[in-house]
C-alpha atoms as a PDB file:
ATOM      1  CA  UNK A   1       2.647  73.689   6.210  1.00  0.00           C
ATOM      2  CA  UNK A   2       3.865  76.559   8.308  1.00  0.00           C
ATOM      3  CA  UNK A   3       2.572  78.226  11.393  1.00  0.00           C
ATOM      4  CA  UNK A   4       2.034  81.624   9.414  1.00  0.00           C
ATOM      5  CA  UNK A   5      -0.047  79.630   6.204  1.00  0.00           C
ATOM      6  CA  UNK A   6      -2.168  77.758   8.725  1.00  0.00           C
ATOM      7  CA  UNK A   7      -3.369  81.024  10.721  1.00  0.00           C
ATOM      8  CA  UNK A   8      -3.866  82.875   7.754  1.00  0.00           C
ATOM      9  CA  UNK A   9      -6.200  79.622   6.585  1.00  0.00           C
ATOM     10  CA  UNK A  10      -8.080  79.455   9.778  1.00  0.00           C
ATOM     11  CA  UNK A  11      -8.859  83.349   9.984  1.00  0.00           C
ATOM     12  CA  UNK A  12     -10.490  83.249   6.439  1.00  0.00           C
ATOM     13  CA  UNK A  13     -12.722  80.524   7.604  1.00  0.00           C
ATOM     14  CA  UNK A  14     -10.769  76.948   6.887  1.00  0.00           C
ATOM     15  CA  UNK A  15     -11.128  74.494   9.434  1.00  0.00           C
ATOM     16  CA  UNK A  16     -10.483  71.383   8.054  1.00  0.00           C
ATOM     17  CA  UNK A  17      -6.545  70.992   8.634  1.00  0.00           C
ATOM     18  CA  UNK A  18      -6.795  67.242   8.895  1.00  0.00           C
ATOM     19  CA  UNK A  19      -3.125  65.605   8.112  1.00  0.00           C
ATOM     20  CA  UNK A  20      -1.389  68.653   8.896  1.00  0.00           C
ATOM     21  CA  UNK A  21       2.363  67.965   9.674  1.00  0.00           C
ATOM     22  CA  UNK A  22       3.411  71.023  12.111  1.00  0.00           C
ATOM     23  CA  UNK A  23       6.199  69.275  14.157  1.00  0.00           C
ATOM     24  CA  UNK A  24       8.471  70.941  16.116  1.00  0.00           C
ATOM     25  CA  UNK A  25       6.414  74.273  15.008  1.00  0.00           C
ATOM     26  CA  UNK A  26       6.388  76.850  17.454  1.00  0.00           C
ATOM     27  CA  UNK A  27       2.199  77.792  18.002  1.00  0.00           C
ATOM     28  CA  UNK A  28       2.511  79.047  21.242  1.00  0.00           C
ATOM     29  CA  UNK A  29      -0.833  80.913  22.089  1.00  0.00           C
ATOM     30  CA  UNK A  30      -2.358  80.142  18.491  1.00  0.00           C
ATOM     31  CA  UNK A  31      -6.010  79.803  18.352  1.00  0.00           C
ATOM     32  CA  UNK A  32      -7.847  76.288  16.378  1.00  0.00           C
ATOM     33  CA  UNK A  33     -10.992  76.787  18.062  1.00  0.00           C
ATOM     34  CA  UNK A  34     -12.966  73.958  16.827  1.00  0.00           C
ATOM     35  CA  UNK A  35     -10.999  72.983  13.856  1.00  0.00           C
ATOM     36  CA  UNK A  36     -10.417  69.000  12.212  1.00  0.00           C
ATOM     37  CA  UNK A  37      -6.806  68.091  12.957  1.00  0.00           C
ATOM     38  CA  UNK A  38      -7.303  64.472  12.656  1.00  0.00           C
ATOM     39  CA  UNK A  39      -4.299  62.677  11.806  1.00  0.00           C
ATOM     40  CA  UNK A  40      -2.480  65.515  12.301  1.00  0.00           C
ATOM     41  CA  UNK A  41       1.224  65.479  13.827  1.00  0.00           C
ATOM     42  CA  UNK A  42       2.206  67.763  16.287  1.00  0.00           C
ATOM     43  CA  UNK A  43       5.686  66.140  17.608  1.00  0.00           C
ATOM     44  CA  UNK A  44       7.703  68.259  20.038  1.00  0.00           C
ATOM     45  CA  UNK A  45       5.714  71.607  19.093  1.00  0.00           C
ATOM     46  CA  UNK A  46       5.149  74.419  21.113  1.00  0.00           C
ATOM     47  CA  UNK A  47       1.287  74.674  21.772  1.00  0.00           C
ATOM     48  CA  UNK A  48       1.314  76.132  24.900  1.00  0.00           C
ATOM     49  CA  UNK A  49      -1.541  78.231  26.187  1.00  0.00           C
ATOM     50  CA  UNK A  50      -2.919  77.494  22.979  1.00  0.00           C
ATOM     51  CA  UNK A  51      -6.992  77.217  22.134  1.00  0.00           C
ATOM     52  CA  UNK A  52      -7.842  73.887  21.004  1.00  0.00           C
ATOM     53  CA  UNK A  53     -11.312  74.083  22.440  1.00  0.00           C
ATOM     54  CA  UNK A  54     -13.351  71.575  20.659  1.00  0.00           C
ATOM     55  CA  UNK A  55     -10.976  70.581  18.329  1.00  0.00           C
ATOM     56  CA  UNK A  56     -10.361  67.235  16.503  1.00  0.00           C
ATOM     57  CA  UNK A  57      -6.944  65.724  17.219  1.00  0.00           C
ATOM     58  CA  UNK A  58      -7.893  62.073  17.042  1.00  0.00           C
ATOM     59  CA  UNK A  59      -5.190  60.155  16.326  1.00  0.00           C
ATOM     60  CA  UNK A  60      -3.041  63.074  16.176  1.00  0.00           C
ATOM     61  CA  UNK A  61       0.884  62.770  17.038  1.00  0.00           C
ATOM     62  CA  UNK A  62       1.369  64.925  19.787  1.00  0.00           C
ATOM     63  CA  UNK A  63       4.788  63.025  21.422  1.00  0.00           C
ATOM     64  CA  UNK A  64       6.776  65.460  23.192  1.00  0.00           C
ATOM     65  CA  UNK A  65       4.180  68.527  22.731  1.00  0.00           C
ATOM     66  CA  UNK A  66       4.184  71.377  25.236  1.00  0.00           C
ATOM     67  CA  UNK A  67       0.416  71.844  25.786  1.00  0.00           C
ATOM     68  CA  UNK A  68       1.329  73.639  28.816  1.00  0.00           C
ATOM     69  CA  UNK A  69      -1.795  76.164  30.142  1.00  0.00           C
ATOM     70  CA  UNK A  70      -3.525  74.900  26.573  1.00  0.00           C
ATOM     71  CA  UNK A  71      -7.533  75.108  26.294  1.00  0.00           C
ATOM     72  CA  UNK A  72      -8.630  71.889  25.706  1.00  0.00           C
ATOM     73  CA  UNK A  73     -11.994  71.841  26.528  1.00  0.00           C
ATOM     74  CA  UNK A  74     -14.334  69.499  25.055  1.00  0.00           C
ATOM     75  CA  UNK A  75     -11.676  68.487  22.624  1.00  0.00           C
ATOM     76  CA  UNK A  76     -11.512  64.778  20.871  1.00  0.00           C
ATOM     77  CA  UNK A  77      -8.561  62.966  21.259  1.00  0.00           C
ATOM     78  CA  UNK A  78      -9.624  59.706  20.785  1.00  0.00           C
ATOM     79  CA  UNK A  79      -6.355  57.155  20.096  1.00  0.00           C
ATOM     80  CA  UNK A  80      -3.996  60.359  19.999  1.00  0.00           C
ATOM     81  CA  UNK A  81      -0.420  59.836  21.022  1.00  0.00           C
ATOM     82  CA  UNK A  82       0.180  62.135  23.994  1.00  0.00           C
ATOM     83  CA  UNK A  83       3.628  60.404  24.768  1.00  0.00           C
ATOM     84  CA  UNK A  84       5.998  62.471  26.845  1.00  0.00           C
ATOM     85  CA  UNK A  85       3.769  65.304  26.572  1.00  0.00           C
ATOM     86  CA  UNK A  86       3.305  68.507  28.603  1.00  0.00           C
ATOM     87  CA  UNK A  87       0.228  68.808  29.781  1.00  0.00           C
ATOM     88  CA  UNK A  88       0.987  71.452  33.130  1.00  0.00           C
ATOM     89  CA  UNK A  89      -2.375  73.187  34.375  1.00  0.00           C
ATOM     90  CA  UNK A  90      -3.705  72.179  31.342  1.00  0.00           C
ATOM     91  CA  UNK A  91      -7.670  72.216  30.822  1.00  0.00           C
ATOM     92  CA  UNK A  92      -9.008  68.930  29.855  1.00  0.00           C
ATOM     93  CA  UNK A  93     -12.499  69.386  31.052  1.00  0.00           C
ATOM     94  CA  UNK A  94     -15.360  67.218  29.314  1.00  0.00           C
ATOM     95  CA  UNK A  95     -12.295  65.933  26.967  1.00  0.00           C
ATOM     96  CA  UNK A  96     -12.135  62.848  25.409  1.00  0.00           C
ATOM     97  CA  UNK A  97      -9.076  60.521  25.373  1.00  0.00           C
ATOM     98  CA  UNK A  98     -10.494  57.411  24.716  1.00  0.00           C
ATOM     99  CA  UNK A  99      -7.485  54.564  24.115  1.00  0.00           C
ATOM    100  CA  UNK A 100      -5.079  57.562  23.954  1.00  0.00           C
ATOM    101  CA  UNK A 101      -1.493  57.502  24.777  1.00  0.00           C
ATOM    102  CA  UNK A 102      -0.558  59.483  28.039  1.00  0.00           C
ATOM    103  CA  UNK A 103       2.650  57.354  28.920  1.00  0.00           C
ATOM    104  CA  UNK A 104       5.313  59.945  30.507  1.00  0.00           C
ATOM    105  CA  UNK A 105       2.776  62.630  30.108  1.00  0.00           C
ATOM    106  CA  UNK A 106       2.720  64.941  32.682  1.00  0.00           C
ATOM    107  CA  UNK A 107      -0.949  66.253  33.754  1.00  0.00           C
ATOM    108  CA  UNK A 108       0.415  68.125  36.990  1.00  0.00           C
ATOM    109  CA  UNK A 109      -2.768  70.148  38.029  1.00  0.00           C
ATOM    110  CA  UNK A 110      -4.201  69.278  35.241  1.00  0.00           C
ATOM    111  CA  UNK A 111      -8.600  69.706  34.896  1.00  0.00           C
ATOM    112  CA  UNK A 112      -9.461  66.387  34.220  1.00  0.00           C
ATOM    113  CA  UNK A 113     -12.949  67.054  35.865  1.00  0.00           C
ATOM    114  CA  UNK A 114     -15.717  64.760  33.183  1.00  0.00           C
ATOM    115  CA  UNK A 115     -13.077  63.648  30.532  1.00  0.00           C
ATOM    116  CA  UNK A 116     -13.200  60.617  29.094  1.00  0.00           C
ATOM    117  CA  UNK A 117     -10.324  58.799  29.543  1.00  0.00           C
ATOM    118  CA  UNK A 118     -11.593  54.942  29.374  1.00  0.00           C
ATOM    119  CA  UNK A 119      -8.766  52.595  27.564  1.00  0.00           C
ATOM    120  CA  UNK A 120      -6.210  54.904  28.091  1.00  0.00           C
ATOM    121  CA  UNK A 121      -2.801  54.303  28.819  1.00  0.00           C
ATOM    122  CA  UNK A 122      -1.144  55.765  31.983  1.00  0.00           C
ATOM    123  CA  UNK A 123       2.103  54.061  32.444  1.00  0.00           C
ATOM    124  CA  UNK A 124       4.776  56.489  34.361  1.00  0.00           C
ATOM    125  CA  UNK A 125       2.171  59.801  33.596  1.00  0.00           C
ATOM    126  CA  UNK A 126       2.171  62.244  36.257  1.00  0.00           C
ATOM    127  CA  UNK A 127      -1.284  63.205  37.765  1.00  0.00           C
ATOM    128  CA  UNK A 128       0.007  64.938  41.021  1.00  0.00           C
ATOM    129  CA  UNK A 129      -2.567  67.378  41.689  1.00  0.00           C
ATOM    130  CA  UNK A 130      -4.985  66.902  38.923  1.00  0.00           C
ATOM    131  CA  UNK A 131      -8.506  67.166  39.240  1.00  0.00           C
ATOM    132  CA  UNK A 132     -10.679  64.416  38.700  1.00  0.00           C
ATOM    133  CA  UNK A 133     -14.243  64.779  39.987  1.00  0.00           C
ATOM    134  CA  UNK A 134     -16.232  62.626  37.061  1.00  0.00           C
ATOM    135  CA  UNK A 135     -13.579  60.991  35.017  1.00  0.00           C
ATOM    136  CA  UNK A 136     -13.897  57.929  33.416  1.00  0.00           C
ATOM    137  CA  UNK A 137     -10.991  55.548  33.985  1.00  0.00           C
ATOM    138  CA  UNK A 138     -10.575  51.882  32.577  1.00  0.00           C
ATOM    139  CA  UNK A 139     -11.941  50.625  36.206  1.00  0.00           C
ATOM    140  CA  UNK A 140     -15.271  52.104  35.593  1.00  0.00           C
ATOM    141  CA  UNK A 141     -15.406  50.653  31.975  1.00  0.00           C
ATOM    142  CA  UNK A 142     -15.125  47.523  33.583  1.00  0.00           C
ATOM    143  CA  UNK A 143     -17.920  48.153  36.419  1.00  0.00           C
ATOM    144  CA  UNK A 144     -20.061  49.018  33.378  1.00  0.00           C
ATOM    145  CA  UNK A 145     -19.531  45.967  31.156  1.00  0.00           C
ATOM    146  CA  UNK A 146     -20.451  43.782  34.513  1.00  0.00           C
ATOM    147  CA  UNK A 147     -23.535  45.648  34.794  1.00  0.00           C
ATOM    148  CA  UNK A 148     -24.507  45.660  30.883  1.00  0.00           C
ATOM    149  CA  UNK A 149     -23.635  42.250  30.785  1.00  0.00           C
ATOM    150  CA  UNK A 150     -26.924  40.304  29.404  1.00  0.00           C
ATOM    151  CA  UNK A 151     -28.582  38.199  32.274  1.00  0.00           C
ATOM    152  CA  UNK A 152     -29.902  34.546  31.463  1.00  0.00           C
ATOM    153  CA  UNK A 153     -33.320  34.909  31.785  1.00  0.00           C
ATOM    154  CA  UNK A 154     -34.918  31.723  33.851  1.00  0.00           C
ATOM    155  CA  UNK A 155     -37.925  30.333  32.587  1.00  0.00           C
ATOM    156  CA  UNK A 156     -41.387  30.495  34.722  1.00  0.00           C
ATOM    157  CA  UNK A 157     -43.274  27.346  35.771  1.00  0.00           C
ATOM    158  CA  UNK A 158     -45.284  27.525  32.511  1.00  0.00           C
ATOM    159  CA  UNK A 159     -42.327  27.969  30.676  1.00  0.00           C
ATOM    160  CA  UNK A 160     -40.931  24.674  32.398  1.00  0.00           C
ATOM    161  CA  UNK A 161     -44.285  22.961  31.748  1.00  0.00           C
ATOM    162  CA  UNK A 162     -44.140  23.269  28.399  1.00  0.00           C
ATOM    163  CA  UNK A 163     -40.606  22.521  27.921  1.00  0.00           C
ATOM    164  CA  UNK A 164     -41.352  18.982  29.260  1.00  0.00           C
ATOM    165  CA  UNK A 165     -40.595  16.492  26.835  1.00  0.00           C
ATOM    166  CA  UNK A 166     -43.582  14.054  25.883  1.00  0.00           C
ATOM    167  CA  UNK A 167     -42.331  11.081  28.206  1.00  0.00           C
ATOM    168  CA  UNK A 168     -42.831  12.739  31.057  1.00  0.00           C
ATOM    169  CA  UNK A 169     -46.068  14.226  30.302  1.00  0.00           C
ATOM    170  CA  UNK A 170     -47.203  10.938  29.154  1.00  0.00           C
ATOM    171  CA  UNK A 171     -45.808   9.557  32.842  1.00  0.00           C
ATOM    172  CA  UNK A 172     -47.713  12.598  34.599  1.00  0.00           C
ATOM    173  CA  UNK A 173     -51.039  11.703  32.565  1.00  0.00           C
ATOM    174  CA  UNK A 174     -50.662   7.777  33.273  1.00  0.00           C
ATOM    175  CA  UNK A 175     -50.137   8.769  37.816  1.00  0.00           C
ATOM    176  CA  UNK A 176     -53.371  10.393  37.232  1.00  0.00           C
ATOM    177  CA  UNK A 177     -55.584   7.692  35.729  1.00  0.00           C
ATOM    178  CA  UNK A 178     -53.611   5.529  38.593  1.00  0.00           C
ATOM    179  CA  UNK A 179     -55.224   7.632  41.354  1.00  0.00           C
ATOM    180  CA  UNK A 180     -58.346   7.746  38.929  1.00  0.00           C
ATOM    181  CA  UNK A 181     -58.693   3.891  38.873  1.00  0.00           C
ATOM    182  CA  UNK A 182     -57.858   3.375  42.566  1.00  0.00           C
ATOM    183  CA  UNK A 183     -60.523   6.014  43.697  1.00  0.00           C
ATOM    184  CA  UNK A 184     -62.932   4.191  42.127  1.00  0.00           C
ATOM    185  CA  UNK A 185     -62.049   1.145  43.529  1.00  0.00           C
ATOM    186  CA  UNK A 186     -62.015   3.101  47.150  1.00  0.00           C
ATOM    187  CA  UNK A 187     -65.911   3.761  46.383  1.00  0.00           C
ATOM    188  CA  UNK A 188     -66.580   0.744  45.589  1.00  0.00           C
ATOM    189  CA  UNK A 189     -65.765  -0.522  49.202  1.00  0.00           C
ATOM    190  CA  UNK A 190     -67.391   2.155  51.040  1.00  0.00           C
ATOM    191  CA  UNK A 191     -69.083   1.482  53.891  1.00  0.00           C
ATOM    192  CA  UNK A 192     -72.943   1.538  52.506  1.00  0.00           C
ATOM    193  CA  UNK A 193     -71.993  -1.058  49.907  1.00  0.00           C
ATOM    194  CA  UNK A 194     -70.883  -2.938  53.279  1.00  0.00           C
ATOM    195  CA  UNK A 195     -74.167  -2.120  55.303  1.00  0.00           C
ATOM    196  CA  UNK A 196     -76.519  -3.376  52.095  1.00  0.00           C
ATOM    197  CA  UNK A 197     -74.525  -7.004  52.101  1.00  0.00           C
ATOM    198  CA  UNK A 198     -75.146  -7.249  55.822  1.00  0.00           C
ATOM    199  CA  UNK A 199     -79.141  -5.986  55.296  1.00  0.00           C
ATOM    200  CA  UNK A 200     -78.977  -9.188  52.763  1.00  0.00           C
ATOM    201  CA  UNK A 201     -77.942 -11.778  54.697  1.00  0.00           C
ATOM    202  CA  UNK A 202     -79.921 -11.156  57.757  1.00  0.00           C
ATOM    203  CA  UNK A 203     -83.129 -11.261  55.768  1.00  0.00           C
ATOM    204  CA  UNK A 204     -81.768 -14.484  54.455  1.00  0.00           C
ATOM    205  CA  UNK A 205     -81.676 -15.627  57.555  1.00  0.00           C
ATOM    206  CA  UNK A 206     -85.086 -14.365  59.242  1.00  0.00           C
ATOM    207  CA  UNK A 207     -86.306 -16.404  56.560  1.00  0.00           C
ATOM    208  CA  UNK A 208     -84.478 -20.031  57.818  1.00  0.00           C
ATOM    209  CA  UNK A 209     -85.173 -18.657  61.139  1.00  0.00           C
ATOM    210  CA  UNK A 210     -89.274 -18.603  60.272  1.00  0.00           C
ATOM    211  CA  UNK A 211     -89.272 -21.449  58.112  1.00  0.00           C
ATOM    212  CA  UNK A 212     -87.440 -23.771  60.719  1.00  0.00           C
ATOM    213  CA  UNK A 213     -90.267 -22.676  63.345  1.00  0.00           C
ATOM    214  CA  UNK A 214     -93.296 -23.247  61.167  1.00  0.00           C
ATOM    215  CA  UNK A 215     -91.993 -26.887  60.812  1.00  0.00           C
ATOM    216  CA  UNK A 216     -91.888 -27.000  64.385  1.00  0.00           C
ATOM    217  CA  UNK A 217     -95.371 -25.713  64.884  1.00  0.00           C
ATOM    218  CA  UNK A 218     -96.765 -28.467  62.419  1.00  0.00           C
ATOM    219  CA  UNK A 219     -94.795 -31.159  64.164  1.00  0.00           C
ATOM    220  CA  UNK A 220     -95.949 -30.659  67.265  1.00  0.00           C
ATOM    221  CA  UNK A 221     -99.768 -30.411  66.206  1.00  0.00           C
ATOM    222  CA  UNK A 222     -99.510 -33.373  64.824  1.00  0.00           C
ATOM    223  CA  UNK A 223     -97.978 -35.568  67.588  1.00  0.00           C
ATOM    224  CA  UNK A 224    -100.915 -33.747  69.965  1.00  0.00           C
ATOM    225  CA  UNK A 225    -103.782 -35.214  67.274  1.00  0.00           C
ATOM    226  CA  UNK A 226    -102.117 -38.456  67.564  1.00  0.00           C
END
């Protein structure tokens, strides 16, 4: 497709340009406001100062483009291939460049402020002077999955309880009628019990005791009759 056929498109409404193949095209200034260039490939073309405000580019071929001064606000380029690619002063706010391909870009005062650039690759790009207030890098991907990751919940004391296998609840049941048994046996051998055998055996005694003295009495009677 040429430049001409695709402006023409897009002023009588089209926006679905997905698959395109415009490379080394000259589109310098041309306006895609919020068309579907998925796919599309854009290699070494001139797109500079160009509106691609809300546009679709993912996994567009842009390798070599000169998106110098270019609107790209709120635009998706999500696995796009941005290698070697001019991106001077260009406005990238709110973008996103999810697992895109920057390496050898140059984003030299670049607006980078809120754009999603998480899995993207950097290697060699230029970022001297680019603003960056909000943007998502791979470090914060990685502070997030540590956060996200699912905790192992510990189980409460009733939750332990209950988890006990029979054994040992059959062990805890037989300590208890243990301590049962030998508290019974404790009251057994309280003190009263103790006090009532004593009460027993000096009445026993008394008795001897008076016994032994009324045959004492008698004998003596009878040796005075005598």
């Amino acid at each position: 497709m040429k430049p001409q056929e695709l402006i023409q498109r897009y002023n009588s409404g089209e926006r679905d340009f997905s698959g395109v193949n415009l490379d080394f095209t000259d589109l310098n200034q041309i306006n895609l406001q919020g068309a579907n260039l998925t796919n599309a490939s854009f290699r070494q073309a001139n797109l500079q100062q160009a509106n691609l405000k809300e546009v679709n580019l993912t996994k567009a071929n842009l390798e070599d483009a000169d998106l110098r001064n270019s609107n790209l606000v709120k635009t998706i380029l999500h696995e796009a291939s941005l290698n070697g690619a001019s991106l001077i002063q260009a406005d990238l706010e709110e973008a996103i460049l999810t697992q895109s391909n920057l390496e050898d870009a140059d984003l030299t005062k670049a607006n980078l402020i809120k754009a999603n650039l998480i899995g993207s690759d950097f290697k060699r790009a230029i970022l001297r002077d680019a603003v960056i207030s909000d943007t998502q890098f791979q470090a914060l991907v990685e502070e997030k999955e540590t956060l996200e990751k699912p905790v192992e919940e510990q189980p409460n004391e009733s939750e332990k309880i209950v988890e006990a296998t029979p054994d040992k609840l059959e062990e805890k049941i037989q300590k208890k009628e243990d301590i049962s048994v030998k508290e019974v046996q404790n009251k057994s051998n309280k003190p009263e019990d103790n006090i009532e055998n004593k009460s027993e055996n000096l009445a026993e005694n008394k008795k001897d005791n008076h016994e032994q003295s009324v045959t004492k009495v008698k004998r003596e009677t009878n040796k005075k009759e005598e």
